[in-house]
C-alpha atoms as a PDB file:
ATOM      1  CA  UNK A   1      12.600  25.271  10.930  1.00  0.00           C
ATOM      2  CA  UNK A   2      11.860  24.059  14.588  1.00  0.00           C
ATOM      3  CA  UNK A   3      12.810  20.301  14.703  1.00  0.00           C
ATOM      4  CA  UNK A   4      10.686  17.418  16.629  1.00  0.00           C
ATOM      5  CA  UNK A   5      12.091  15.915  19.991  1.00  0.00           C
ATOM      6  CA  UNK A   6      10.908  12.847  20.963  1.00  0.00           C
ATOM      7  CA  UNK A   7      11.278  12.919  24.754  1.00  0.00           C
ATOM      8  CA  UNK A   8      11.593   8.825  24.513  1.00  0.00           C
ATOM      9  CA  UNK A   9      14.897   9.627  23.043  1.00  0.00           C
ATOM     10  CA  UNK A  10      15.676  11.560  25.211  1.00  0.00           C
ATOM     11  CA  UNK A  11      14.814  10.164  28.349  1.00  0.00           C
ATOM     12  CA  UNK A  12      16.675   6.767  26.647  1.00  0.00           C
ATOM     13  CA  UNK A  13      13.217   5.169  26.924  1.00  0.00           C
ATOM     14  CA  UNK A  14      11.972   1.667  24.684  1.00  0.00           C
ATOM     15  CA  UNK A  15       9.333   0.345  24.990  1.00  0.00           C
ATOM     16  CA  UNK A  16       8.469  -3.882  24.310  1.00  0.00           C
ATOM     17  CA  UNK A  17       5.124  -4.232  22.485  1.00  0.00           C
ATOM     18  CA  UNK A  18       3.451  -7.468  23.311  1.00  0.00           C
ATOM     19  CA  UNK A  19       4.962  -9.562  20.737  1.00  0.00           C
ATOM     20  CA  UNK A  20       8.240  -8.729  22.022  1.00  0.00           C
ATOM     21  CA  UNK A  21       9.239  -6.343  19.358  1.00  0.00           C
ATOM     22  CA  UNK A  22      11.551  -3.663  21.034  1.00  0.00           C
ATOM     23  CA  UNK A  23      10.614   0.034  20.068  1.00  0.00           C
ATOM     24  CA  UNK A  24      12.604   3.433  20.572  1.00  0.00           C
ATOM     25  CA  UNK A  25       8.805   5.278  21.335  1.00  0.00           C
ATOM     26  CA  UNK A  26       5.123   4.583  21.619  1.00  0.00           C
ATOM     27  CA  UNK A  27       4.406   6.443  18.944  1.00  0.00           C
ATOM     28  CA  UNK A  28       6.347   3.971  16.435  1.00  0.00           C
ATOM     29  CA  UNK A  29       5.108   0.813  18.473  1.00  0.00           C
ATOM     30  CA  UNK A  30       1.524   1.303  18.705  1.00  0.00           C
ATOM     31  CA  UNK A  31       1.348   1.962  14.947  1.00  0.00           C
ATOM     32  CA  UNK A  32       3.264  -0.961  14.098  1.00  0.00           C
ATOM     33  CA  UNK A  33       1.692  -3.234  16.551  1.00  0.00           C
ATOM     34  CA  UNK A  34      -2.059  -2.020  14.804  1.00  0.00           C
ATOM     35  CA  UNK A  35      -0.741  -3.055  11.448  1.00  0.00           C
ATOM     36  CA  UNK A  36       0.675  -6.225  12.594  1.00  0.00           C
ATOM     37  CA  UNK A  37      -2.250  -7.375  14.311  1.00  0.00           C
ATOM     38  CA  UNK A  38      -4.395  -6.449  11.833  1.00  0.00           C
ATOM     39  CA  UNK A  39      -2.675  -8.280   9.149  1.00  0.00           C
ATOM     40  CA  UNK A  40      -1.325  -5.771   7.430  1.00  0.00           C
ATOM     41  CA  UNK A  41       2.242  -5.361   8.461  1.00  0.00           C
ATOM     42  CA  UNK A  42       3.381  -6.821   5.225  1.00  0.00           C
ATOM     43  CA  UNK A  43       0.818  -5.794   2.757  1.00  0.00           C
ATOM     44  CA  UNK A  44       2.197  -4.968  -0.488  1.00  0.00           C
ATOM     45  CA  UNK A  45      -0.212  -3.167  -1.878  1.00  0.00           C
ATOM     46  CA  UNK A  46      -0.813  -0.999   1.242  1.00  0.00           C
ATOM     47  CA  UNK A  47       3.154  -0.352   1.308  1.00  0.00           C
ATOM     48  CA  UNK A  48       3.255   0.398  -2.314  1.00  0.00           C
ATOM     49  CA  UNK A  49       0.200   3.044  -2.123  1.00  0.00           C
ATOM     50  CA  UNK A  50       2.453   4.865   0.966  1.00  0.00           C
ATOM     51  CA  UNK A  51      -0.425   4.818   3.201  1.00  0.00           C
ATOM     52  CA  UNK A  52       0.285   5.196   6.893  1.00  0.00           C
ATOM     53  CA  UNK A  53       3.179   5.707   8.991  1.00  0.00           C
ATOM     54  CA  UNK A  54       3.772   1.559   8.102  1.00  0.00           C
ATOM     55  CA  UNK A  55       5.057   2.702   4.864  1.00  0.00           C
ATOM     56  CA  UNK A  56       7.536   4.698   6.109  1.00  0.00           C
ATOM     57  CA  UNK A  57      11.528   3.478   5.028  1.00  0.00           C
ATOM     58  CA  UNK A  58      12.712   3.673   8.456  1.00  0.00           C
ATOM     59  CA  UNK A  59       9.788   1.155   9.262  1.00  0.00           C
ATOM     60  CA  UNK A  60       9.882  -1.047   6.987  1.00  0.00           C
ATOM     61  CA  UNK A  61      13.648  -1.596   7.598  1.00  0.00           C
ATOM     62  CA  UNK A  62      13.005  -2.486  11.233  1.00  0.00           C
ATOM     63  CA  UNK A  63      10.137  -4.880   9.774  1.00  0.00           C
ATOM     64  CA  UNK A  64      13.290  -6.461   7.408  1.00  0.00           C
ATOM     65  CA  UNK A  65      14.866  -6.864  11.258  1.00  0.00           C
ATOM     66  CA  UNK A  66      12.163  -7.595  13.112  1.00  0.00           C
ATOM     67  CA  UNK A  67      13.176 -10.808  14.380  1.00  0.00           C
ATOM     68  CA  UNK A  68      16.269  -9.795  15.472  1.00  0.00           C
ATOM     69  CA  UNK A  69      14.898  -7.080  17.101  1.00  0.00           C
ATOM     70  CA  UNK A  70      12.127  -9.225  18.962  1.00  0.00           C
ATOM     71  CA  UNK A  71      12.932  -9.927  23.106  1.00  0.00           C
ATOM     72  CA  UNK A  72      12.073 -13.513  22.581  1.00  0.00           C
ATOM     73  CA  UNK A  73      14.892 -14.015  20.050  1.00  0.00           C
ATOM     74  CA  UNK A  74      17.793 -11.530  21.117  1.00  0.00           C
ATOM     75  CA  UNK A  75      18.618  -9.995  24.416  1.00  0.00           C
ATOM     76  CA  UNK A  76      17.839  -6.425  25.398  1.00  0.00           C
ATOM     77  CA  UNK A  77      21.356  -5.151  24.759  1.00  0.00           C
ATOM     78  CA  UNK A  78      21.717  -6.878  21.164  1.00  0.00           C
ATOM     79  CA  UNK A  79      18.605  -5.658  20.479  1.00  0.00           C
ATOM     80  CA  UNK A  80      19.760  -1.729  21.847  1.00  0.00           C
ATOM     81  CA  UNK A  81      22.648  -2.292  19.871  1.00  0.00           C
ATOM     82  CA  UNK A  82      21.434  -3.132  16.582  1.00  0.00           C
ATOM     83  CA  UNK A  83      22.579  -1.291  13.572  1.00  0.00           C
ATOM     84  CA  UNK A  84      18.696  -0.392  13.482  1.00  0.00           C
ATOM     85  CA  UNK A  85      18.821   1.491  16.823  1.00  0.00           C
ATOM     86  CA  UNK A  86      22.494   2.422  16.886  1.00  0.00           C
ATOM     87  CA  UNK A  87      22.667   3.565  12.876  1.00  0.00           C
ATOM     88  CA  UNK A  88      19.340   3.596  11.165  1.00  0.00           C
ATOM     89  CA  UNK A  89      16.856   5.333  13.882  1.00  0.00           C
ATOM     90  CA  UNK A  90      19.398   8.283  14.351  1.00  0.00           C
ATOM     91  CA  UNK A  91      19.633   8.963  10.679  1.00  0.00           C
ATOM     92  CA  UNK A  92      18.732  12.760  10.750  1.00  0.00           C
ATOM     93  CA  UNK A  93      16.691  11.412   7.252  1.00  0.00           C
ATOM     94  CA  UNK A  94      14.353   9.991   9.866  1.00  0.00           C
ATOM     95  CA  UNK A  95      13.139  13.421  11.037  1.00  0.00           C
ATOM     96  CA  UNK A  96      12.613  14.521   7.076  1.00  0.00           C
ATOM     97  CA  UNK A  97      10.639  11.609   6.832  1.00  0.00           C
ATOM     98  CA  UNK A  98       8.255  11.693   9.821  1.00  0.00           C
ATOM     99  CA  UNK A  99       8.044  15.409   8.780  1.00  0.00           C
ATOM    100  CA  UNK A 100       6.849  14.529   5.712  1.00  0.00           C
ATOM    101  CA  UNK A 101       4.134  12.497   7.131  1.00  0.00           C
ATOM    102  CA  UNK A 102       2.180  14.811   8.962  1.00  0.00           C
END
């Protein structure tokens, strides 16, 4: 099985939506930054029916974070060094899930 590099990761890019949240990759952002300006970045019922990449587990835990990993709140290097970036986001289960996804 050929496996998916994101050339964010590794390039070490981010990228800082315009609320401030801090993302590894566009492709992560722009989807969250949709749902959350649409309203729908905590939606329940859209979370329990597993519809869209917002339902995915590695999303919603940054969404549990998501103030502390928000530039107005923390600095860039707390925010680089959060157990989200530094633990959760390399999880190899991250590339089963995104697989699963497409």
């Amino acid at each position: 099985m050929s496996c998916i590099e994101c050339i964010w990761a590794k390039d070490n890019k981010f990228l800082v939506n315009p609320d401030g949240q801090v993302w590894p990759c566009c492709y992560l952002a722009n989807q969250a930054f949709k749902f959350q300006q649409n309203g729908k970045w905590a939606d329940k019922e859209l979370i329990a029916r597993g519809v869209d990449d917002i339902t995915n587990p590695i999303i919603q835990e940054y969404r549990e974070h998501a103030d502390e990993l928000n530039i107005n709140n923390n600095s860039l290097e707390d925010i680089l060094n959060h157990e989200w970036f530094t633990d959760t986001l390399p999880n190899p289960g991250l590339v089963i899930t995104l697989i699963e996804f497409v």
